[in-house]
C-alpha atoms as a PDB file:
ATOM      1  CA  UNK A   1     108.245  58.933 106.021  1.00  0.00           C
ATOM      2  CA  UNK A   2     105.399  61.419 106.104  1.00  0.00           C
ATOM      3  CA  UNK A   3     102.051  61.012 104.129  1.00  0.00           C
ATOM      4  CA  UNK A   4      99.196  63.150 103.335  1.00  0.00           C
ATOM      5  CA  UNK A   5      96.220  62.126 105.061  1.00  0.00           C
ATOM      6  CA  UNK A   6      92.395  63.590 105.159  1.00  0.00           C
ATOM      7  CA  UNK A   7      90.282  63.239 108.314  1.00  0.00           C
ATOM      8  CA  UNK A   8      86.554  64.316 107.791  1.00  0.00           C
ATOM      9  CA  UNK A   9      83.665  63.248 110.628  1.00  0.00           C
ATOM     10  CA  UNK A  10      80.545  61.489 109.173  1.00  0.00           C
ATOM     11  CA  UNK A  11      76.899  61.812 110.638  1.00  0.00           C
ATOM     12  CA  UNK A  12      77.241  60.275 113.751  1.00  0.00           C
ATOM     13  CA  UNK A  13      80.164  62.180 114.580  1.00  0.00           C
ATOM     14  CA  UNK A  14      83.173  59.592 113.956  1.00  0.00           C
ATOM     15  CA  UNK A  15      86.281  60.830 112.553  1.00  0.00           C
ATOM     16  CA  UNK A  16      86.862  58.763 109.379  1.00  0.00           C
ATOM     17  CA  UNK A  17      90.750  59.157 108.075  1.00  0.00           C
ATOM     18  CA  UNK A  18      92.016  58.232 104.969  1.00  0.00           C
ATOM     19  CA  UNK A  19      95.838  57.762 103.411  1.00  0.00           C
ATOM     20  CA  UNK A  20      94.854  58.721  99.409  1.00  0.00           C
ATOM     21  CA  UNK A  21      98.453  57.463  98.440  1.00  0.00           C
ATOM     22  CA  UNK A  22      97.635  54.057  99.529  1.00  0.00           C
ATOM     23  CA  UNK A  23      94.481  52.694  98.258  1.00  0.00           C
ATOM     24  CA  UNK A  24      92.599  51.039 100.500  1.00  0.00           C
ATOM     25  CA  UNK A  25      94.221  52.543 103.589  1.00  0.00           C
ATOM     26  CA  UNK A  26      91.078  54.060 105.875  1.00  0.00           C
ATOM     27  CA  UNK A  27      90.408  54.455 109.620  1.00  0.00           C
ATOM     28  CA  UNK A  28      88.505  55.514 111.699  1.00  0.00           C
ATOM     29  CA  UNK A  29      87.842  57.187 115.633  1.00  0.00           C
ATOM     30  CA  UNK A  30      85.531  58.252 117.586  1.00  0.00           C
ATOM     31  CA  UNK A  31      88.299  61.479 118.661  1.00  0.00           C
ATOM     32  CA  UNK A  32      90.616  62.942 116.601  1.00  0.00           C
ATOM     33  CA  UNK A  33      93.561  61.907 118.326  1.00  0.00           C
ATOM     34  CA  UNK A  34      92.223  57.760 118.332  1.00  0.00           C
ATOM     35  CA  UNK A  35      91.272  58.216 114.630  1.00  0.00           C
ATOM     36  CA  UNK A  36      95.222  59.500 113.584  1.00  0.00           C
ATOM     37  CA  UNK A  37      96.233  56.797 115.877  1.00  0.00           C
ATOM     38  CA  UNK A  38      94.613  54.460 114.253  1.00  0.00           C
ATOM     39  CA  UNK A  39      95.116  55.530 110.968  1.00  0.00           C
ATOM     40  CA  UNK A  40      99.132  55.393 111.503  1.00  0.00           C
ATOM     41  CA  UNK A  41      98.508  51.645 112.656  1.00  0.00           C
ATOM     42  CA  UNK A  42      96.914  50.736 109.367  1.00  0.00           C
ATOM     43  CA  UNK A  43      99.421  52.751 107.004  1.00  0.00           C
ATOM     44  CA  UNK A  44     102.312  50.851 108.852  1.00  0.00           C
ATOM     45  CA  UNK A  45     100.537  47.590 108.355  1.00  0.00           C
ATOM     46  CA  UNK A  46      99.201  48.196 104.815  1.00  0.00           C
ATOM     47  CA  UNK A  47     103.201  49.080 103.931  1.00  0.00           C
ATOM     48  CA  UNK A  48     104.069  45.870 105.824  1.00  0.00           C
ATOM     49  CA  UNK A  49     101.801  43.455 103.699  1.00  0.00           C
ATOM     50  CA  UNK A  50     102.904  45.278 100.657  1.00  0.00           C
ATOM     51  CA  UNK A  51     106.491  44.275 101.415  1.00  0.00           C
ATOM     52  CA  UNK A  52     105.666  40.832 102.034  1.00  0.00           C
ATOM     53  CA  UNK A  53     103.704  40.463  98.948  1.00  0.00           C
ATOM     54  CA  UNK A  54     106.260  42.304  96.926  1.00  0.00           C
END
């Protein structure tokens, strides 16, 4: 499955990812690299609780 995700930096320099088709779905890194890592971790877990919730 591939989603659309945007990836901005705030102030301080962190790289702050977001998943728009799932609400709620945000991240964040202090690289690039971390912050898509991290952001796949909480789209898989976001779609997990969704299953178990129905």
């Amino acid at each position: 499955m591939k989603l659309t995700v945007t990836l901005d930096r705030d102030e301080d320099g962190v790289w702050i990812v977001e998943c728009p088709s799932i609400p709620g779905c945000i991240s964040q890194g202090q690289t690039r690299e971390e912050a898509l890592q991290n952001i796949r971790d909480a789209i898989t877990a976001c779609l997990q609780v969704r299953a178990e919730r129905g």
